[in-house]
PDB file of N, CA and C in Angstrom:
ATOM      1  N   UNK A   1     -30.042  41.083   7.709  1.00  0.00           N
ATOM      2  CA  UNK A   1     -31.221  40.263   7.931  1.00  0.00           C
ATOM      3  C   UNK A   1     -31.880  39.970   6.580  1.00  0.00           C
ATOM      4  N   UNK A   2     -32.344  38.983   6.280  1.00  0.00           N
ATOM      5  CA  UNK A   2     -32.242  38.157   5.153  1.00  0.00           C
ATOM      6  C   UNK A   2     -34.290  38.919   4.880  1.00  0.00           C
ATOM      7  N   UNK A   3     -34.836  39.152   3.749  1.00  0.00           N
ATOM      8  CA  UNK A   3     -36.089  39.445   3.353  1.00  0.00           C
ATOM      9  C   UNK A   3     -36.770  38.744   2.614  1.00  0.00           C
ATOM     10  N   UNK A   4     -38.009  39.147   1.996  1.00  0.00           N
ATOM     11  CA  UNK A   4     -38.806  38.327   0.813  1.00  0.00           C
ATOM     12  C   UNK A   4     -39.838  38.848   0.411  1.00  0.00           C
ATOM     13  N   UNK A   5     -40.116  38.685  -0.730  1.00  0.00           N
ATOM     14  CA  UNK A   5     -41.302  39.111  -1.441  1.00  0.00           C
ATOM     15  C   UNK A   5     -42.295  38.768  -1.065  1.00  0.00           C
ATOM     16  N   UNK A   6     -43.579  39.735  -0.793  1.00  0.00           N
ATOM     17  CA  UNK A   6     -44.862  38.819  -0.758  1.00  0.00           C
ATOM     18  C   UNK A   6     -45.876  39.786  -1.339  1.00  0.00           C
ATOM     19  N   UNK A   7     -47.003  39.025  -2.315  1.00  0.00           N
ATOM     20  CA  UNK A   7     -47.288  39.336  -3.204  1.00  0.00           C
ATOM     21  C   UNK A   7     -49.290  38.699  -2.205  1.00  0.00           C
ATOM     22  N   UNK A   8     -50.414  39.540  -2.139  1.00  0.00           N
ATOM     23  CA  UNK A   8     -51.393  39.085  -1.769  1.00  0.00           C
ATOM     24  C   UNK A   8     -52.440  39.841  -2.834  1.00  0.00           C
ATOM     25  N   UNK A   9     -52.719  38.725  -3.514  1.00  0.00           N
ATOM     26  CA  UNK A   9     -54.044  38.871  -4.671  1.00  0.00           C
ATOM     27  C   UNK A   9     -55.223  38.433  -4.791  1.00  0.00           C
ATOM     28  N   UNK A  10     -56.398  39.593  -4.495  1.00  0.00           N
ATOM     29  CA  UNK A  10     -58.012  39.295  -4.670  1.00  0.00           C
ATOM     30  C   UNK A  10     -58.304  39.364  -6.757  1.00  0.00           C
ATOM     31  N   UNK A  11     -58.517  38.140  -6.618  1.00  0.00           N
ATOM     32  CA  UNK A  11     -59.394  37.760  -7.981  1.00  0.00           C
ATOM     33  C   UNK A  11     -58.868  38.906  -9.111  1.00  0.00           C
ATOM     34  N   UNK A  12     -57.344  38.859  -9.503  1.00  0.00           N
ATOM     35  CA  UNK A  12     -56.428  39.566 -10.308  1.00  0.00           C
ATOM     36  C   UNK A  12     -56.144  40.741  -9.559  1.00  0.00           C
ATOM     37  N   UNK A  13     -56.318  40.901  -8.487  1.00  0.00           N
ATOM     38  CA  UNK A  13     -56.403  42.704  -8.055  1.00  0.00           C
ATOM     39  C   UNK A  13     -55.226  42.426  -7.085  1.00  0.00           C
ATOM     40  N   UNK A  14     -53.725  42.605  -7.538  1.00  0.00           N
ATOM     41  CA  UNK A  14     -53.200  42.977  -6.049  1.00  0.00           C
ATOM     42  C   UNK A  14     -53.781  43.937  -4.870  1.00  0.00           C
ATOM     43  N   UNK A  15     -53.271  43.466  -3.572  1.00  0.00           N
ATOM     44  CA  UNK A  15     -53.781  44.324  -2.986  1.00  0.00           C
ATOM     45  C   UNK A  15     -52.775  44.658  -1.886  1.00  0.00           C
ATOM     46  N   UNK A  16     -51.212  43.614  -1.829  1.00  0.00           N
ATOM     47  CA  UNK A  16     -50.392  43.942  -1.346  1.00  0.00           C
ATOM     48  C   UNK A  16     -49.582  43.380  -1.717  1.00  0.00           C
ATOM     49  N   UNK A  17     -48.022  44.365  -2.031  1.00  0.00           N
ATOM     50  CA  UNK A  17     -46.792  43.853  -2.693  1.00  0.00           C
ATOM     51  C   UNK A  17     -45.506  44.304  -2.120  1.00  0.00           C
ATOM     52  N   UNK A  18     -45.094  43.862  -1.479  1.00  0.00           N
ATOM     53  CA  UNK A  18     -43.773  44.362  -0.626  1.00  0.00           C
ATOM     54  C   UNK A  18     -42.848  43.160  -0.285  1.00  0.00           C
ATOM     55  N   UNK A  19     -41.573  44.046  -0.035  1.00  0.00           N
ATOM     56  CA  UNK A  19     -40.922  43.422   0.661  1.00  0.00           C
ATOM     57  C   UNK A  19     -40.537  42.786   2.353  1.00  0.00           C
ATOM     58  N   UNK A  20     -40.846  41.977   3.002  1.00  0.00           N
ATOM     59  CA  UNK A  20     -41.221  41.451   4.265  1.00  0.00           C
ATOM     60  C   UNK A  20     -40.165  41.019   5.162  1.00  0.00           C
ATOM     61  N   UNK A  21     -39.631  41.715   6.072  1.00  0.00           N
ATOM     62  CA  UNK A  21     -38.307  41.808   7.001  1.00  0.00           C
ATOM     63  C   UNK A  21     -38.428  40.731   7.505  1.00  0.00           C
ATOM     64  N   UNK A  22     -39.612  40.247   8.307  1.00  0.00           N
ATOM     65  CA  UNK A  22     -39.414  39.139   9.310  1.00  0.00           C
ATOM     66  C   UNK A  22     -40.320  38.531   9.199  1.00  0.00           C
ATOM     67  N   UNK A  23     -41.645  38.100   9.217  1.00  0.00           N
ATOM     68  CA  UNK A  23     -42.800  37.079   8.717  1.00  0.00           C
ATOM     69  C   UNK A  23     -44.527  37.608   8.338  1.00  0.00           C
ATOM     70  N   UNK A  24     -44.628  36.437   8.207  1.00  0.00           N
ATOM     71  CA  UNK A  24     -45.736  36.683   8.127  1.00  0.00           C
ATOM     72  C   UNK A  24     -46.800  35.189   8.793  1.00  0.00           C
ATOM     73  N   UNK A  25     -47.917  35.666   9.341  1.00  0.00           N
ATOM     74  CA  UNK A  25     -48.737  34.119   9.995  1.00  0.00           C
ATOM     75  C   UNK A  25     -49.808  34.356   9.181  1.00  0.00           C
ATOM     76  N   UNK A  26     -50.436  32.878   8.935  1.00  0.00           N
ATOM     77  CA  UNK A  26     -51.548  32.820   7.738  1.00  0.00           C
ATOM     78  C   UNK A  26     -52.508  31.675   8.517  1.00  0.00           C
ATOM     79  N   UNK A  27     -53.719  31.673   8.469  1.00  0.00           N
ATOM     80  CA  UNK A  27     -54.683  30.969   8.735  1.00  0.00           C
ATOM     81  C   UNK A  27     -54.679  29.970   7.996  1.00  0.00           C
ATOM     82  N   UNK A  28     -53.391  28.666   8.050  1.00  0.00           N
ATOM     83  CA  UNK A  28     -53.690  27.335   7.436  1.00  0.00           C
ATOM     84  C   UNK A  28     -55.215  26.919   7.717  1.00  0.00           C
ATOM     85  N   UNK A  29     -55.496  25.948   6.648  1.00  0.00           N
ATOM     86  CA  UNK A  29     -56.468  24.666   6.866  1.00  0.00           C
ATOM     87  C   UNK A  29     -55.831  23.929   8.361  1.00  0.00           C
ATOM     88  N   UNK A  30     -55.121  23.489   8.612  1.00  0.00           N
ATOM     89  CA  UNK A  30     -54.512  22.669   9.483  1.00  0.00           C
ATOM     90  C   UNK A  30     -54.269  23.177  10.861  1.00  0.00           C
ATOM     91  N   UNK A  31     -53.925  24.869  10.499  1.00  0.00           N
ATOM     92  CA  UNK A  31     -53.758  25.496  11.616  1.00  0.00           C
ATOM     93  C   UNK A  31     -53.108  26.579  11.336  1.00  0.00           C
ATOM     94  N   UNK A  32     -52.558  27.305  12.568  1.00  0.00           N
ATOM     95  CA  UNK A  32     -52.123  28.525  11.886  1.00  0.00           C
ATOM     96  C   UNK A  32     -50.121  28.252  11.478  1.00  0.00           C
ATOM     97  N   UNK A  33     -50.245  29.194  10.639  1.00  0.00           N
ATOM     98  CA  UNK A  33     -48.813  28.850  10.256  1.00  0.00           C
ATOM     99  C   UNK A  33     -47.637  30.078   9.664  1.00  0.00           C
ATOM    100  N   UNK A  34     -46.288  30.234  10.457  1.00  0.00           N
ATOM    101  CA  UNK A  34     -45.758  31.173   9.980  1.00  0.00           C
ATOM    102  C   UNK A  34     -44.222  30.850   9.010  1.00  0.00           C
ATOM    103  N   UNK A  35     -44.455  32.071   8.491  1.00  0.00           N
ATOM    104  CA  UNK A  35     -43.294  31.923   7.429  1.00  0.00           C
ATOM    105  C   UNK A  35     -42.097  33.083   7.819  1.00  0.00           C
ATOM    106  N   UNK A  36     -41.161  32.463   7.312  1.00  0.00           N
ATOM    107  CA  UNK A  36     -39.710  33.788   8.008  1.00  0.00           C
ATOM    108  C   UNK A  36     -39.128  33.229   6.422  1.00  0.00           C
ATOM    109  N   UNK A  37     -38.384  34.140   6.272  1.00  0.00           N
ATOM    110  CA  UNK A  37     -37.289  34.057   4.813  1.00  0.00           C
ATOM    111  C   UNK A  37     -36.675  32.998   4.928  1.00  0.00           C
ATOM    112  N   UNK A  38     -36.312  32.521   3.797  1.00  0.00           N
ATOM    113  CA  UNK A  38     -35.492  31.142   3.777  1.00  0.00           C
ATOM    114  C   UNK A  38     -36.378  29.421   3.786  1.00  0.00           C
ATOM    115  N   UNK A  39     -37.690  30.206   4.173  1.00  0.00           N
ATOM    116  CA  UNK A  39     -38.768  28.970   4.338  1.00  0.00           C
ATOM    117  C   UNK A  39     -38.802  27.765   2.906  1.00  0.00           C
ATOM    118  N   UNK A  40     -38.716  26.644   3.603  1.00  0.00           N
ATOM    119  CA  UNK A  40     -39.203  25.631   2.537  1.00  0.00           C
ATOM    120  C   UNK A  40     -39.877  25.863   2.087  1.00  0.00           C
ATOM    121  N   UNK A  41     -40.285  25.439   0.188  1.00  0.00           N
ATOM    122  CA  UNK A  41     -41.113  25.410  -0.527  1.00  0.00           C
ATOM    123  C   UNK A  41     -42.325  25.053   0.107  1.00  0.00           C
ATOM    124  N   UNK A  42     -43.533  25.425   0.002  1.00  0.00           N
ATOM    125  CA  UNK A  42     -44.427  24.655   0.304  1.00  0.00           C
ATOM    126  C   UNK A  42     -45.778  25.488  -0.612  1.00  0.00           C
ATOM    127  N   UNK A  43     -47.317  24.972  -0.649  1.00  0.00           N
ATOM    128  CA  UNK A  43     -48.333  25.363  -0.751  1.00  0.00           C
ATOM    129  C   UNK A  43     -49.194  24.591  -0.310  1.00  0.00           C
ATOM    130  N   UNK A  44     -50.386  25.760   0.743  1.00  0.00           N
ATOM    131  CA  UNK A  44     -51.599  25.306   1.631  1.00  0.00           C
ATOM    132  C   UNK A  44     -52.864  25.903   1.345  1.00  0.00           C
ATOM    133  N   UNK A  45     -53.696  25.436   2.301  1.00  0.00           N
ATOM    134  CA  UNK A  45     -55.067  25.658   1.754  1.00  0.00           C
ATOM    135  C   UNK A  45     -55.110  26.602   3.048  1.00  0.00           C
ATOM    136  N   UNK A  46     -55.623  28.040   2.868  1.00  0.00           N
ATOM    137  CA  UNK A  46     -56.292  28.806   3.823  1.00  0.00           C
ATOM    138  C   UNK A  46     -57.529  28.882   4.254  1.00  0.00           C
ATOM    139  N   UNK A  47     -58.020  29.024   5.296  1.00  0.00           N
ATOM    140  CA  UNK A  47     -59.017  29.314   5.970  1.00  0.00           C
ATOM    141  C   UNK A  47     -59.356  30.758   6.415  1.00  0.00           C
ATOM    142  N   UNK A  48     -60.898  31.195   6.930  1.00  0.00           N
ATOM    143  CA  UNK A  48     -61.117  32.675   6.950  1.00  0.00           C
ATOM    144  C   UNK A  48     -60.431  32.644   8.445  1.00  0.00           C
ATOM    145  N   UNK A  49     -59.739  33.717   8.826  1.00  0.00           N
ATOM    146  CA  UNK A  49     -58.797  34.613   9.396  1.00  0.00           C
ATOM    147  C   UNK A  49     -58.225  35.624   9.383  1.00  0.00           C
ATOM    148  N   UNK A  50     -57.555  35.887   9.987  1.00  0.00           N
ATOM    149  CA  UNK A  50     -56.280  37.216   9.547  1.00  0.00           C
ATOM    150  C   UNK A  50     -55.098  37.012   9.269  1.00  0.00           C
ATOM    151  N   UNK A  51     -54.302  37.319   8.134  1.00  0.00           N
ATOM    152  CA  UNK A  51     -52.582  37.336   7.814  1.00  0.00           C
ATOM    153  C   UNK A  51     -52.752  38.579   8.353  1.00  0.00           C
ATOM    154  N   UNK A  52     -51.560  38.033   9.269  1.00  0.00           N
ATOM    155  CA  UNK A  52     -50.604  39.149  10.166  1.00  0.00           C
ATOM    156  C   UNK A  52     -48.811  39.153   9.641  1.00  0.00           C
ATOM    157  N   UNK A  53     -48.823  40.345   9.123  1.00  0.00           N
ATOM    158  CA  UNK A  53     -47.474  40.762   8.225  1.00  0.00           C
ATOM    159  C   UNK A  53     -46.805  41.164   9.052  1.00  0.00           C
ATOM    160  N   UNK A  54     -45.538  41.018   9.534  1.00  0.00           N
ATOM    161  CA  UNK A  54     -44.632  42.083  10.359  1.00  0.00           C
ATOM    162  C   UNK A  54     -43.531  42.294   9.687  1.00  0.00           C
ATOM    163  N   UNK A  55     -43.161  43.023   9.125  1.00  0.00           N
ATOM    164  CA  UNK A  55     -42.201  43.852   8.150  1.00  0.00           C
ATOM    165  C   UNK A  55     -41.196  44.670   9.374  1.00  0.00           C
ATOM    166  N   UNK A  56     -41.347  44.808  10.303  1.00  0.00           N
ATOM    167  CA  UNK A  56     -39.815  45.294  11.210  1.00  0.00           C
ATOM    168  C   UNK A  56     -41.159  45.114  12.677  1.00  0.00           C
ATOM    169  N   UNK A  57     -40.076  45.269  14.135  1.00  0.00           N
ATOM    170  CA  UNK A  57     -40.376  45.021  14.963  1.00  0.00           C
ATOM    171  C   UNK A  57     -41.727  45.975  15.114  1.00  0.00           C
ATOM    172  N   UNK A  58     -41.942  47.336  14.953  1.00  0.00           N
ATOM    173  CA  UNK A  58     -43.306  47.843  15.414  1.00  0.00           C
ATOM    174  C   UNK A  58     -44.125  48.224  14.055  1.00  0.00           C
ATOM    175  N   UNK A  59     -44.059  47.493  13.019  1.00  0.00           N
ATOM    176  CA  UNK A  59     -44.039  48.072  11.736  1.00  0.00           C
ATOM    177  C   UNK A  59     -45.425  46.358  11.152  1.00  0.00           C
ATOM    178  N   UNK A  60     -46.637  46.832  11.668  1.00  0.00           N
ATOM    179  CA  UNK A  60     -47.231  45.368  11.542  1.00  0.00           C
ATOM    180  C   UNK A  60     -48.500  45.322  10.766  1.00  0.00           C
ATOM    181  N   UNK A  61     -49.233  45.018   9.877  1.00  0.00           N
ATOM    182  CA  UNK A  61     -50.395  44.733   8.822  1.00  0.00           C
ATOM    183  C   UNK A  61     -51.132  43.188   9.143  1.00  0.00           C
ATOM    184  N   UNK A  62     -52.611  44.041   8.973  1.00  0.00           N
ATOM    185  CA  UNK A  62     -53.432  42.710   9.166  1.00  0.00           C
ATOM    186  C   UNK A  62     -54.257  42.597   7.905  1.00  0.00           C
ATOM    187  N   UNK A  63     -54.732  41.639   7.443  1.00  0.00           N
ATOM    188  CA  UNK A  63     -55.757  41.447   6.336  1.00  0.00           C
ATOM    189  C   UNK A  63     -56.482  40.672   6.823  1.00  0.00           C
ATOM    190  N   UNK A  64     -57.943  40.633   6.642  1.00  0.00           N
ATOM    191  CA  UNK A  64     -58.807  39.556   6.786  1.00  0.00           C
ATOM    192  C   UNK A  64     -59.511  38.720   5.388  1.00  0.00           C
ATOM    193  N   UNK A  65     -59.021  37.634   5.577  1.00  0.00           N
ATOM    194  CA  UNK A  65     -59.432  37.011   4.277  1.00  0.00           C
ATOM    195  C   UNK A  65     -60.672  36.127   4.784  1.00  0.00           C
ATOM    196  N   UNK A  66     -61.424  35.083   3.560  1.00  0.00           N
ATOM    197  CA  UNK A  66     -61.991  34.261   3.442  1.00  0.00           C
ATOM    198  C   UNK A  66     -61.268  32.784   3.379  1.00  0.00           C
ATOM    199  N   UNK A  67     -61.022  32.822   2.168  1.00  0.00           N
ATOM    200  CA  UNK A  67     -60.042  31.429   2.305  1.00  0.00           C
ATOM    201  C   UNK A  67     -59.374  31.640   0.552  1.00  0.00           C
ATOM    202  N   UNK A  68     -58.332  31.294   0.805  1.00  0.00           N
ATOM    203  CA  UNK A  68     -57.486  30.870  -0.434  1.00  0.00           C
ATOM    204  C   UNK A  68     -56.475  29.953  -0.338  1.00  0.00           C
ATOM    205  N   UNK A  69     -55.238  30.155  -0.917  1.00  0.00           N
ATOM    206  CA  UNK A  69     -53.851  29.393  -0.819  1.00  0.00           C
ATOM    207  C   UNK A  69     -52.750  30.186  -0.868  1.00  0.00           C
ATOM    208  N   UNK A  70     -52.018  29.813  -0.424  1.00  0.00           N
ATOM    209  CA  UNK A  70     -50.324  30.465   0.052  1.00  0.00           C
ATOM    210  C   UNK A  70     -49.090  29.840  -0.856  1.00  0.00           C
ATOM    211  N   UNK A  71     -48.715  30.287  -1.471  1.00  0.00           N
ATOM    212  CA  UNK A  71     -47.480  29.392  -2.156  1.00  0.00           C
ATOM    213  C   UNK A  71     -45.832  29.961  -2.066  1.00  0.00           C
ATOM    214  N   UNK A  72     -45.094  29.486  -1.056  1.00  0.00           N
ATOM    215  CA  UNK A  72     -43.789  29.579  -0.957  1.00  0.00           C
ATOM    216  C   UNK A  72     -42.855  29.293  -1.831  1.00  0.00           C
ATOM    217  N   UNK A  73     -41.919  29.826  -2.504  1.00  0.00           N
ATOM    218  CA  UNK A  73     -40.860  29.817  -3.210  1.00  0.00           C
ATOM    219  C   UNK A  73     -39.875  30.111  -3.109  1.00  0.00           C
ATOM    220  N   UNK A  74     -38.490  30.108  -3.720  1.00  0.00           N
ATOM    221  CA  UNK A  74     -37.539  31.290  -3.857  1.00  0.00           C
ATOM    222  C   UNK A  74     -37.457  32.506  -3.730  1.00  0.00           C
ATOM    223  N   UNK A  75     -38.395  32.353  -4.605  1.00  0.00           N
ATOM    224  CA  UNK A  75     -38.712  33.407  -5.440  1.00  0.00           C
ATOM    225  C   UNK A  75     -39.834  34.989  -4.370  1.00  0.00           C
ATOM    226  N   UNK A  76     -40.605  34.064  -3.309  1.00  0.00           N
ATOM    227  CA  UNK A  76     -40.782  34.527  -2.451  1.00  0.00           C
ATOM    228  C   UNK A  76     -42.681  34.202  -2.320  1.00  0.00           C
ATOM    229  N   UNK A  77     -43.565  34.556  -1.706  1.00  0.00           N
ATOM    230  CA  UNK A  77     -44.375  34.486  -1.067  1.00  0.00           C
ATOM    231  C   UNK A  77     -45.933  35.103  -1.946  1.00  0.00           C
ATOM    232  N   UNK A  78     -46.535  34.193  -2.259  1.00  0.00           N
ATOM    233  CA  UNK A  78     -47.975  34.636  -2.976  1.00  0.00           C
ATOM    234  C   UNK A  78     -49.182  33.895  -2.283  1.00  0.00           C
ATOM    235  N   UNK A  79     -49.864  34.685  -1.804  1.00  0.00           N
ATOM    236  CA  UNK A  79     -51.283  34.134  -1.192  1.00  0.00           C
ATOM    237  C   UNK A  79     -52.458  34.885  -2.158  1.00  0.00           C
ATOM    238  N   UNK A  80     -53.419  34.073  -2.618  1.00  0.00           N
ATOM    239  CA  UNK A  80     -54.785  33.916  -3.318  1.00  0.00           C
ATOM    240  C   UNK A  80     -55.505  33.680  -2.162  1.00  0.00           C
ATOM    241  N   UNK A  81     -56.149  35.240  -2.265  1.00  0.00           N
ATOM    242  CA  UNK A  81     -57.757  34.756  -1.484  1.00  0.00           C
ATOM    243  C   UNK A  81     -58.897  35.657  -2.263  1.00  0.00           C
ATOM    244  N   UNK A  82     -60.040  34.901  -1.983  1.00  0.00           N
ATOM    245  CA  UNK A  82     -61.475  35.190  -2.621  1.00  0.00           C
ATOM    246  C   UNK A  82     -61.635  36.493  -2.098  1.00  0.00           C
ATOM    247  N   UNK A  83     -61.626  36.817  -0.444  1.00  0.00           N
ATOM    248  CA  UNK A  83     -61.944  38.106  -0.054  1.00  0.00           C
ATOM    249  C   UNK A  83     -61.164  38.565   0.867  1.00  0.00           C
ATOM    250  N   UNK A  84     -60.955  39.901   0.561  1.00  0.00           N
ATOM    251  CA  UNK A  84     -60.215  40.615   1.995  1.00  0.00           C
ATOM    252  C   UNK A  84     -60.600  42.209   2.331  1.00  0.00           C
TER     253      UNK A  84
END
């Protein structure tokens, strides 16, 4: 089963860095939106919500942010938010 990096940073401060089995859902601007490995490039504007991480089937993390941005890569997964 294929993985990815994801990297979530308050104002230089990581605050979570792992590797991510199966997705993660993020409070788009637009709506909500999830990512699985292999995802197209993309970057969005977040809204206050919760990223919900699921790293294996009972194995699950919530954060509550304010608002930032999400940026998909290769390389793997970085979200900027103001607060969490």
């Amino acid at each position: 089963m294929k993985n990815f990096n994801l990297t979530i940073t308050l104002s230089q401060k990581k605050i979570f860095q792992d590797k991510v089995i199966s997705e993660i859902t993020v409070p788009a601007k637009e709506g909500w939106l999830t990512v699985l490995a292999g995802h197209a490039p993309l970057l969005a504007i977040l809204k206050k919500g919760k990223i919900k991480i699921i790293k294996k089937e009972n194995n699950r993390q919530e954060f509550e942010i304010e608002e930032g941005f999400i940026e998909v890569t290769e390389q793997g997964v970085t979200i900027l938010a103001k607060k969490a």
